[in-house]
N, C-alpha and C. Protein backbone atom coordinates (compact mmCIF):
# COMPACT_ATOMS: atom_id res chain seq x y z
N UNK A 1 153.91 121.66 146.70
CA UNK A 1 153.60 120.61 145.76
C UNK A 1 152.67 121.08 144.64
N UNK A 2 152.62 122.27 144.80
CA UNK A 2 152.03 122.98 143.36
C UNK A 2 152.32 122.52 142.01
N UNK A 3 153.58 122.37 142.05
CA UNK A 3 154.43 122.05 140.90
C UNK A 3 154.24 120.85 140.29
N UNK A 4 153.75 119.51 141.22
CA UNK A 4 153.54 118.50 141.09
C UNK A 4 151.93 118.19 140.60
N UNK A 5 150.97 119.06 140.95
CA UNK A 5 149.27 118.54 140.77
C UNK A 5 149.37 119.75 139.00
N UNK A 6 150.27 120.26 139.31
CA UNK A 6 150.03 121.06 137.57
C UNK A 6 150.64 120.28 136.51
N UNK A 7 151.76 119.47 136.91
CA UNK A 7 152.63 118.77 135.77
C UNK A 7 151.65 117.35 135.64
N UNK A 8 151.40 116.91 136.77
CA UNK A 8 150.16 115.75 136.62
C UNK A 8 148.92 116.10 135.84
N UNK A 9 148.28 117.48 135.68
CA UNK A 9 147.52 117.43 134.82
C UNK A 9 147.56 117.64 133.57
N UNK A 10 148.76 118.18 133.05
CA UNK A 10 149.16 118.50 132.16
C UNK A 10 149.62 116.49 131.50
N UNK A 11 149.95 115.94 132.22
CA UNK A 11 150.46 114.75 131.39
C UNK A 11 149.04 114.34 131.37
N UNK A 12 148.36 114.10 132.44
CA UNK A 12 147.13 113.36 131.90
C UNK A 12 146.59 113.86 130.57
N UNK A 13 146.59 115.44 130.28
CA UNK A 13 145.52 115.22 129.16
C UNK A 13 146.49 115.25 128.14
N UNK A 14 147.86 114.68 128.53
CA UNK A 14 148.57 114.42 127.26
C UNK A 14 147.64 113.32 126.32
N UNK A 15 147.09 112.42 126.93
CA UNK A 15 146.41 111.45 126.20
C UNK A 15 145.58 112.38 125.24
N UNK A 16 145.15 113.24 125.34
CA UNK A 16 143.98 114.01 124.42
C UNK A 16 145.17 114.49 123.37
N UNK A 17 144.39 115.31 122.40
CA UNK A 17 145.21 115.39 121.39
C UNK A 17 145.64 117.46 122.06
N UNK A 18 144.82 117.47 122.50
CA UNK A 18 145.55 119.33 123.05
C UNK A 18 146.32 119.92 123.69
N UNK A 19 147.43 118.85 123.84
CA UNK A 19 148.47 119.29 124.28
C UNK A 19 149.42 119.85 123.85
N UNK A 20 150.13 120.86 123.55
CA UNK A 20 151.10 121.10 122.76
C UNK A 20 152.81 121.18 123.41
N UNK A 21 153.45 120.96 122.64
CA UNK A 21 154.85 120.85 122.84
C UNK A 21 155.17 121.71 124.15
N UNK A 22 154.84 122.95 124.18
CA UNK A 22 155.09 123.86 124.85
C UNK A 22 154.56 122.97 126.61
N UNK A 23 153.12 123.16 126.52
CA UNK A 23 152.80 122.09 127.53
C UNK A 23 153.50 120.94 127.80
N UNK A 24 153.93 120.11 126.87
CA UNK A 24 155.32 119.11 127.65
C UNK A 24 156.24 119.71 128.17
N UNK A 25 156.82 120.34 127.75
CA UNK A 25 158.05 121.06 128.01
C UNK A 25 158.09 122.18 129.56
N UNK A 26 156.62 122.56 129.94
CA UNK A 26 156.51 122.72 131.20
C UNK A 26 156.21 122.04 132.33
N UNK A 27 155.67 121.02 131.85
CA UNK A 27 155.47 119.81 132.52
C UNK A 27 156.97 118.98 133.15
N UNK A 28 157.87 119.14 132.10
CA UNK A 28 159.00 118.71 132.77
C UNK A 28 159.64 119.33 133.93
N UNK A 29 159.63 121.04 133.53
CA UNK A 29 160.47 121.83 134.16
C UNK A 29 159.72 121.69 135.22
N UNK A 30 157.96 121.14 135.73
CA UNK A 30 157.55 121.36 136.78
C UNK A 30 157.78 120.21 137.96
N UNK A 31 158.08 119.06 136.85
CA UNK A 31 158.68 117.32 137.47
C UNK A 31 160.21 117.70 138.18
N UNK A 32 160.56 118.49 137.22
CA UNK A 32 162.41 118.71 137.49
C UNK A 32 162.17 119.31 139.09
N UNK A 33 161.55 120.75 139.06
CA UNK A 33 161.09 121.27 140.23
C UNK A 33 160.88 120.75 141.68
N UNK A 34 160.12 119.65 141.41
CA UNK A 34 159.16 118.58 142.17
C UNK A 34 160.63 118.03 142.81
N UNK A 35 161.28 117.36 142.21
CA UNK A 35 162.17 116.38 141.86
C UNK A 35 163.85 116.93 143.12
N UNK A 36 163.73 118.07 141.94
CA UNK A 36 164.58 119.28 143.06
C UNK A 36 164.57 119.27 144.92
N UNK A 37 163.26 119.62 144.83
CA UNK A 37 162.31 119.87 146.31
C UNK A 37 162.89 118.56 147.39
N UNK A 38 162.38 117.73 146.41
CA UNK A 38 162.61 115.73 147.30
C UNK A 38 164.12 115.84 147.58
N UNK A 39 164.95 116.47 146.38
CA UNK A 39 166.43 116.24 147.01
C UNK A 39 166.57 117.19 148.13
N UNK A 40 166.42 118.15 148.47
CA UNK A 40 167.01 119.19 149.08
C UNK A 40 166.28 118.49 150.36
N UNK A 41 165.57 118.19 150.63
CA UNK A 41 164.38 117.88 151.83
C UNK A 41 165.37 116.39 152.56
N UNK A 42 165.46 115.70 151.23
CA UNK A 42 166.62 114.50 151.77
C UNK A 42 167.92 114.77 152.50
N UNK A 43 168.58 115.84 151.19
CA UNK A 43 170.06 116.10 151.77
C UNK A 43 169.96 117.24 153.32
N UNK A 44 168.45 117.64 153.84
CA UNK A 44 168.63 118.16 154.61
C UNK A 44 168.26 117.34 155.97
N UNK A 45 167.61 116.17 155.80
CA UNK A 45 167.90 115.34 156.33
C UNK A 45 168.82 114.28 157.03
N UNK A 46 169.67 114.21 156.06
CA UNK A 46 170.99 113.63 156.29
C UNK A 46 172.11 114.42 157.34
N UNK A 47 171.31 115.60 157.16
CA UNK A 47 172.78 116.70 157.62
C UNK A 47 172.24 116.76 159.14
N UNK A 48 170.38 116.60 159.22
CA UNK A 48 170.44 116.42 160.53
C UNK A 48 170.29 114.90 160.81
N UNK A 49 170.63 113.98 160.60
CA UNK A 49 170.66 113.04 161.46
C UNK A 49 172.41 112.73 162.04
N UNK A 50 173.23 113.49 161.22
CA UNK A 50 174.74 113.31 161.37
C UNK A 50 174.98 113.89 162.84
């Protein structure tokens, strides 16, 4: 969950003005990441409860 406490800080100080584009734009790829993780953890779930 690395991926998740770095993209969270990165949006928080979106509110400040020092964020730059670049910083959004990793912030996503680190949500996408995050996001990734939850599916695979689900669909491996499913496969064991079958």
């Amino acid at each position: 969950m690395g991926h998740n406490r770095a993209a969270h800080e990165i949006a928080v100080r979106r509110t400040d003005t020092r964020i730059s584009t670049e910083d959004m734009r990793v912030t996503v790829v680190r949500y996408a990441s995050c996001f990734d993780e939850l599916l695979e953890g689900a669909a491996d779930d499913n496969r064991e409860a079958r």
